[in-house]
C-alpha atoms as a PDB file:
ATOM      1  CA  UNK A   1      38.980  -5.116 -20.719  1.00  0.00           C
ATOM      2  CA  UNK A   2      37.482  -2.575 -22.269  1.00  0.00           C
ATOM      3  CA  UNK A   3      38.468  -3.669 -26.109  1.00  0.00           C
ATOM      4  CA  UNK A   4      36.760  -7.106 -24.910  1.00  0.00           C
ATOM      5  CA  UNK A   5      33.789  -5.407 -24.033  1.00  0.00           C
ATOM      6  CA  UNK A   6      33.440  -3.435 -27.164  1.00  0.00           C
ATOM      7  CA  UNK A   7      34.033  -6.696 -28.908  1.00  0.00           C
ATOM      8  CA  UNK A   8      30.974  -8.055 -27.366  1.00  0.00           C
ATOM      9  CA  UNK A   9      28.819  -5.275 -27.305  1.00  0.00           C
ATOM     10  CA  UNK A  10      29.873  -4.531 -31.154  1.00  0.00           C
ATOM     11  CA  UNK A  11      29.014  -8.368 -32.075  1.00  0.00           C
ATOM     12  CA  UNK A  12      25.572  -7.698 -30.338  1.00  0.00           C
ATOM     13  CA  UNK A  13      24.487  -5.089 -32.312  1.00  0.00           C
ATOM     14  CA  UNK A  14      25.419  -6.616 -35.752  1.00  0.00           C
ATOM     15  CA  UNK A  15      24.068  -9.690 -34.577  1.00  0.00           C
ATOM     16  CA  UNK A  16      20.427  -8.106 -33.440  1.00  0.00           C
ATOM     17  CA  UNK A  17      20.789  -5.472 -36.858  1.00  0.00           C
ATOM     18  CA  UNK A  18      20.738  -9.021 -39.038  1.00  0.00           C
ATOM     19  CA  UNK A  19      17.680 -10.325 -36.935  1.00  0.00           C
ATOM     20  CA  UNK A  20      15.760  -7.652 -37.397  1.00  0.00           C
ATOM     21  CA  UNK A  21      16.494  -7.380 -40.834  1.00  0.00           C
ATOM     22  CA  UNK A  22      15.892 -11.258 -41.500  1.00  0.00           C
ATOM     23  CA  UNK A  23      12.892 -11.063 -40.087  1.00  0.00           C
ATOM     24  CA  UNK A  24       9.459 -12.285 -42.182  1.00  0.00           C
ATOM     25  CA  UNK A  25       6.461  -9.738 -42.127  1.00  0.00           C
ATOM     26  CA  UNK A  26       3.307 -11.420 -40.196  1.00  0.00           C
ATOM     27  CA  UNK A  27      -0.429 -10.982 -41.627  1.00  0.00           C
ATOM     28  CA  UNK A  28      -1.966 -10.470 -37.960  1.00  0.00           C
ATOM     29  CA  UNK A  29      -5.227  -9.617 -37.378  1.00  0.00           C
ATOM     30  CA  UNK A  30      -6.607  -7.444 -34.602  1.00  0.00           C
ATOM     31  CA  UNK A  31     -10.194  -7.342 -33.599  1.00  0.00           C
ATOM     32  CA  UNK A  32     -12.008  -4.523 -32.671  1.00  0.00           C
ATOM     33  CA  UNK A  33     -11.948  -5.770 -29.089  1.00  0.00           C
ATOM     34  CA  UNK A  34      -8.094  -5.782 -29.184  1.00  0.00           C
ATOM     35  CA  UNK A  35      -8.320  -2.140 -28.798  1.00  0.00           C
ATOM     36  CA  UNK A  36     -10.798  -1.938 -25.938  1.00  0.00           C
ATOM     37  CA  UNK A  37      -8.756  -4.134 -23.982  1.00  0.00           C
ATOM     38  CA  UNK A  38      -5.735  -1.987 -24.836  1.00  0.00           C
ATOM     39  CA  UNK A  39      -7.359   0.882 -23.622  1.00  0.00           C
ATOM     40  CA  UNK A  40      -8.530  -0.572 -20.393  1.00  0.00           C
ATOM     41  CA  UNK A  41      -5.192  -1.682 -19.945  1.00  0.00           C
ATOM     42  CA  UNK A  42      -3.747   1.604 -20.054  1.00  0.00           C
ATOM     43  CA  UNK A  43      -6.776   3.283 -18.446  1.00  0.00           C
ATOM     44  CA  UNK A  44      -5.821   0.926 -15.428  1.00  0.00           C
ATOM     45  CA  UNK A  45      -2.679   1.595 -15.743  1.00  0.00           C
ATOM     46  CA  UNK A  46      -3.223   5.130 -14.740  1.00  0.00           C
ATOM     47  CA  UNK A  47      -5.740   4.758 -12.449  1.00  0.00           C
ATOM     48  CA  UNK A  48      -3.284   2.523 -10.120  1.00  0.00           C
ATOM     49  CA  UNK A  49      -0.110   4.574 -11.039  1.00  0.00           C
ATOM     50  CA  UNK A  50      -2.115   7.686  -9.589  1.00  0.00           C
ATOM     51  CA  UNK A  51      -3.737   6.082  -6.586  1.00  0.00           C
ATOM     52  CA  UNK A  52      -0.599   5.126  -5.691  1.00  0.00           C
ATOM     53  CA  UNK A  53       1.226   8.396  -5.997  1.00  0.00           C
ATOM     54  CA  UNK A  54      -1.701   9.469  -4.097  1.00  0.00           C
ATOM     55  CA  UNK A  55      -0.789   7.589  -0.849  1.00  0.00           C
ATOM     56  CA  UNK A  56       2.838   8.361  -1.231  1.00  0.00           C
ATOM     57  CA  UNK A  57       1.601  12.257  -1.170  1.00  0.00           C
ATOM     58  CA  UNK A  58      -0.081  12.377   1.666  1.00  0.00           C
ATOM     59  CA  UNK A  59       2.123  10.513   3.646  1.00  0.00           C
ATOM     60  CA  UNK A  60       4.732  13.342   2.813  1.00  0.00           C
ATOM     61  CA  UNK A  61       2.855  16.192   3.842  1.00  0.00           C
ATOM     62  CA  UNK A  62       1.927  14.381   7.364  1.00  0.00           C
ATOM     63  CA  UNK A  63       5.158  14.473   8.780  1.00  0.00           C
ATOM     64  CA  UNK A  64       5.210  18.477   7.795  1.00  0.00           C
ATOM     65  CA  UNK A  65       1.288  18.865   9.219  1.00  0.00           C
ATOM     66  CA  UNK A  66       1.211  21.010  12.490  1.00  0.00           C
ATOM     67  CA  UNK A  67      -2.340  19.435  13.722  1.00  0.00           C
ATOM     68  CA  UNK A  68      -0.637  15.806  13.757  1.00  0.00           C
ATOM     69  CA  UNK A  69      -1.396  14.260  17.624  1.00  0.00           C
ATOM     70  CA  UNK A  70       1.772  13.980  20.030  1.00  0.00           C
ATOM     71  CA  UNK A  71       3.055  10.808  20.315  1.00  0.00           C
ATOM     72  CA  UNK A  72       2.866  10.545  24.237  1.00  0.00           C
ATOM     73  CA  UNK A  73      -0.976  11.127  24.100  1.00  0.00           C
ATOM     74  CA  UNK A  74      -3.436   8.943  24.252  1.00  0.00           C
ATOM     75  CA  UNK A  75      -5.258   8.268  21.347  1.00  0.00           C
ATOM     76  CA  UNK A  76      -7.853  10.475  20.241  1.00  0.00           C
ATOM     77  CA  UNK A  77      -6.864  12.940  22.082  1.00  0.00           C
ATOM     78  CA  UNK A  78      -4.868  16.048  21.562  1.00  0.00           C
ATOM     79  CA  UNK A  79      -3.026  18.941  23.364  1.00  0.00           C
ATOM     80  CA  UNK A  80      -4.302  22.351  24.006  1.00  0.00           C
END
């Protein structure tokens, strides 16, 4: 089994090495905006990724808070 799969995995990687070899150059072009819109992207990226860790944070450090209400009273109101 495991000769097979060195078989396939070595046929992979001589097969992807002459693709990348074979492989034409292209003349792109890339605007100005390209990069604005690459930035945003990333820039909103971050903004989400951090919101979200955000949420995840505080709902760790509730269930460690001592001022959280008891779950038998009502709501809004607290134990003294």
């Amino acid at each position: 089994m495991t000769e097979r799969l060195n078989n396939i995995s070595g046929t992979a990687l001589l097969g992807s090495t002459f693709y990348l070899i074979s492989i034409d150059p292209s003349f792109a072009y890339l605007d100005p905006g390209s990069g604005s819109m690459l930035l945003t992207a990333i820039l909103g990226v971050m903004a989400a990724a951090t919101y979200t860790l955000k949420g995840y944070f505080y709902r760790a450090t509730a269930l460690f808070r001592k001022d959280r209400p008891e779950a038998d009273a009502p709501a809004g109101q607290t134990k003294d």
